[in-house]
C-alpha atoms as a PDB file:
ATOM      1  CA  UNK A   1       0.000   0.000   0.000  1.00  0.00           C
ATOM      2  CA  UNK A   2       2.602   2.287   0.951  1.00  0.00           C
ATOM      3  CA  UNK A   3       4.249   1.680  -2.536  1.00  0.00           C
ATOM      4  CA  UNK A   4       1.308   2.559  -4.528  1.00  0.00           C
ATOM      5  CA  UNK A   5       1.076   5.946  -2.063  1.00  0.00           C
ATOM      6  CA  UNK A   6       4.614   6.829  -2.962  1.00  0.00           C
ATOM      7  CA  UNK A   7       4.049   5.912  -7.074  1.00  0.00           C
ATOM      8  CA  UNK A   8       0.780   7.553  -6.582  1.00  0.00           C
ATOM      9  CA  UNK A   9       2.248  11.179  -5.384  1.00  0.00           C
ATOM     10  CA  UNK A  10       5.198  11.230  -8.314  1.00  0.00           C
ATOM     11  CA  UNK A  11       3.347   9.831 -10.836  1.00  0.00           C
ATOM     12  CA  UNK A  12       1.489  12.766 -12.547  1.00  0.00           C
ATOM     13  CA  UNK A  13       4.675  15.112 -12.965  1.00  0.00           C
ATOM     14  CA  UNK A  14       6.943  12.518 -14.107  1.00  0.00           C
ATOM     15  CA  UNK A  15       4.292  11.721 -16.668  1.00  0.00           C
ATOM     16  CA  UNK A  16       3.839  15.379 -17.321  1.00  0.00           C
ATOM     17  CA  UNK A  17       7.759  15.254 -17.735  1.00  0.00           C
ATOM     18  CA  UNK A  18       7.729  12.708 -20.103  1.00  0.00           C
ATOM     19  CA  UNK A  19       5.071  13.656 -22.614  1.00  0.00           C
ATOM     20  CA  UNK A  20       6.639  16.025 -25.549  1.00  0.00           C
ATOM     21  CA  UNK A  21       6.267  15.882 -29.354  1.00  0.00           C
ATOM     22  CA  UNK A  22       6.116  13.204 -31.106  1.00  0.00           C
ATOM     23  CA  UNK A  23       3.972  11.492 -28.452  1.00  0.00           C
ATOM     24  CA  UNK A  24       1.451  13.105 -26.129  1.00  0.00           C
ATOM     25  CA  UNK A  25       1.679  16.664 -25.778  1.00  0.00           C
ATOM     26  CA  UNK A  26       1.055  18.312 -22.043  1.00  0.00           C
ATOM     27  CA  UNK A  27      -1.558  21.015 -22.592  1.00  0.00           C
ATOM     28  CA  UNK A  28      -3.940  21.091 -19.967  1.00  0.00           C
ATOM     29  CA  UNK A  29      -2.288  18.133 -17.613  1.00  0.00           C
ATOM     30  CA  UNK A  30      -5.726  16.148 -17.680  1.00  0.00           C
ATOM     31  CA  UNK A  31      -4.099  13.060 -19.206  1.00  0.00           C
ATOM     32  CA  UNK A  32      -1.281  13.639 -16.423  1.00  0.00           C
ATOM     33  CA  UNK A  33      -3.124  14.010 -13.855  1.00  0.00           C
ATOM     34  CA  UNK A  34      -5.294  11.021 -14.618  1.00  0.00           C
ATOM     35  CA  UNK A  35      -2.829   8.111 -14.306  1.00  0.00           C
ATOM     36  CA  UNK A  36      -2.822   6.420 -10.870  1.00  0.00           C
ATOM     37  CA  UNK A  37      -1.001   3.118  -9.345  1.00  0.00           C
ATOM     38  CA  UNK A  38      -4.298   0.882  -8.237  1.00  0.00           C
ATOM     39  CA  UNK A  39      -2.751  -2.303  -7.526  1.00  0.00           C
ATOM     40  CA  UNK A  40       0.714  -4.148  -6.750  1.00  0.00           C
ATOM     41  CA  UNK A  41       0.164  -7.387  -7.565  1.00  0.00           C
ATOM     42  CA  UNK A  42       3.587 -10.192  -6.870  1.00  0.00           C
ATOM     43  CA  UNK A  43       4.104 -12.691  -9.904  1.00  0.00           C
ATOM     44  CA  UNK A  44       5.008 -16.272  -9.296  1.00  0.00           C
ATOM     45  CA  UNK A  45       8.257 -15.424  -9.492  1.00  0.00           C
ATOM     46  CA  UNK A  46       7.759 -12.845  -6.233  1.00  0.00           C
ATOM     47  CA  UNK A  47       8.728  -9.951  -8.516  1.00  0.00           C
ATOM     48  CA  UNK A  48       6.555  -7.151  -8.354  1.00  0.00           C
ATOM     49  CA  UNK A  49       3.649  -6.422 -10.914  1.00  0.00           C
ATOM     50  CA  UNK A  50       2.490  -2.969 -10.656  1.00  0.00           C
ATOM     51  CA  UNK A  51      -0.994  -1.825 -13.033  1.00  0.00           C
ATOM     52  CA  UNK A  52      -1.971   1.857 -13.564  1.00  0.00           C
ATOM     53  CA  UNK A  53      -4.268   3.358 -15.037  1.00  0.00           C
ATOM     54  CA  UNK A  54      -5.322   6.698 -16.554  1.00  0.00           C
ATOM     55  CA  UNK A  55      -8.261   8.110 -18.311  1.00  0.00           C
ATOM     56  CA  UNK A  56      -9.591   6.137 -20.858  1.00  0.00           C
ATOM     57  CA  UNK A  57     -12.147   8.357 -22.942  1.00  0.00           C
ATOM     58  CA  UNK A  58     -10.377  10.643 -25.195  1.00  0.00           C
ATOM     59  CA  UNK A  59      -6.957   8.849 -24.419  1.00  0.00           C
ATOM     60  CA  UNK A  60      -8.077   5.386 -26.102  1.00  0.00           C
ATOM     61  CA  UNK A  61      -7.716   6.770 -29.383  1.00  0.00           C
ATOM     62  CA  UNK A  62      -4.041   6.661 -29.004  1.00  0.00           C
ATOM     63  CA  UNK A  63      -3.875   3.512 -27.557  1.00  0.00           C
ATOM     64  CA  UNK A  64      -2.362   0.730 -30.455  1.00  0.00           C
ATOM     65  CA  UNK A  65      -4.730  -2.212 -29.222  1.00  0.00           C
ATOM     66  CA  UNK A  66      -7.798   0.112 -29.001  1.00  0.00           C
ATOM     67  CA  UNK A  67      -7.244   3.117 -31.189  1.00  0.00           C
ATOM     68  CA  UNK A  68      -7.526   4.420 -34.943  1.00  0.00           C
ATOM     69  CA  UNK A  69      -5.377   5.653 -37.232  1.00  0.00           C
ATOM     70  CA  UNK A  70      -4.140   8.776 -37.600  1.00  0.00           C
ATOM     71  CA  UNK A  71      -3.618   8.677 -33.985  1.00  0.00           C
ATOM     72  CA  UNK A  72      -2.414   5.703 -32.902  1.00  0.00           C
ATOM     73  CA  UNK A  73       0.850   6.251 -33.328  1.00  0.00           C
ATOM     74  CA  UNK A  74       3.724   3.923 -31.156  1.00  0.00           C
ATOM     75  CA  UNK A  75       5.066   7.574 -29.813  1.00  0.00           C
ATOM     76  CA  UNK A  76       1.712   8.462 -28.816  1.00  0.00           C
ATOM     77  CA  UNK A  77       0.384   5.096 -26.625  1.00  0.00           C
ATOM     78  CA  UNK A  78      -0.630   6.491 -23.281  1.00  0.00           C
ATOM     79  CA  UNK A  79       0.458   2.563 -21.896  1.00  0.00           C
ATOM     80  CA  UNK A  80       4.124   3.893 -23.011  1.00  0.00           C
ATOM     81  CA  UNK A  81       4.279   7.165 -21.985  1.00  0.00           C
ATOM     82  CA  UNK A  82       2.813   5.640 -18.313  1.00  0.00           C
ATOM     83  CA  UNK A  83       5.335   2.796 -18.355  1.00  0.00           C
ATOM     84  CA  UNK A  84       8.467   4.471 -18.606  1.00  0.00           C
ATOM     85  CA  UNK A  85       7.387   7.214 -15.806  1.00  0.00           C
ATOM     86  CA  UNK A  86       6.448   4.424 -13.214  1.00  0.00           C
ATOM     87  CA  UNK A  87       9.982   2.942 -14.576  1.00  0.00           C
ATOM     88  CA  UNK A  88      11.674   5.926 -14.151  1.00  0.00           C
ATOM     89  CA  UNK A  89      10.367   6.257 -10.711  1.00  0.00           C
ATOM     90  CA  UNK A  90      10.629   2.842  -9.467  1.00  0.00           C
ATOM     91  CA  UNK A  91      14.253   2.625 -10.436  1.00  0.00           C
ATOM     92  CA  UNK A  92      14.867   5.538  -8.548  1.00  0.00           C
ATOM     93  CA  UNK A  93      13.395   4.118  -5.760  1.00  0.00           C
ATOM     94  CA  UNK A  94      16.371   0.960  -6.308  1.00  0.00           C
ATOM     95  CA  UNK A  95      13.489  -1.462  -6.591  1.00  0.00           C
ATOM     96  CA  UNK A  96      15.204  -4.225  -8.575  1.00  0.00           C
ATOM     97  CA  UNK A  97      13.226  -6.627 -10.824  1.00  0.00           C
ATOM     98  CA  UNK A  98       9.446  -5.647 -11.365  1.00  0.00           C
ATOM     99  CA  UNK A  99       6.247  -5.341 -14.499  1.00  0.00           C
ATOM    100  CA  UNK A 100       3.688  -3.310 -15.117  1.00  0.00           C
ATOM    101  CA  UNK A 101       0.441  -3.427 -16.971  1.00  0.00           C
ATOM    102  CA  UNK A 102      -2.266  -1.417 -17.598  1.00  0.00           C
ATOM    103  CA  UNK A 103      -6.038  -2.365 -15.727  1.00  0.00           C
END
């Protein structure tokens, strides 16, 4: 719990730090603000899983499972951009081995 608390409070600026041309632009820090931690789950292996989650309607258009073209773009998947912040954070934390997925 504490984990997701901690990912929880960093999460929308490192996102917000992250997003940039080609991918998702920060304009109005809705997208941003939207992604959360809501569960750590621990794989068979005892590593870790963490799965966020952010606003779905407009931000599913960029997704590449669920969105269309023009916009669905690999620079542009929110599941990315989300990724590499928790990554970014979590390493920084000198968690070793972990996943994540979205909900």
């Amino acid at each position: 719990a504490s984990l997701i608390a901690i990912i929880n409070r960093r999460l929308p600026e490192q996102v917000a730090n992250n997003m940039g041309a080609p991918g998702l632009v920060y304009r109005t820090g809705r997208f941003a603000n939207s992604t959360r931690i809501v569960n750590v789950e621990t794989t068979r292996d005892g590593y870790p899983s963490i799965v966020f989650d952010y606003q779905r309607d407009p931000y599913d258009v960029f997704d590449r499972a669920k969105g269309a073209p023009p916009w669905n773009t690999p620079a542009r998947d929110p599941r990315t951009l989300v990724d590499k912040s928790v990554r970014e954070i979590v390493q920084q934390m000198a968690i070793g081995r972990f996943y994540t997925r979205r909900a």
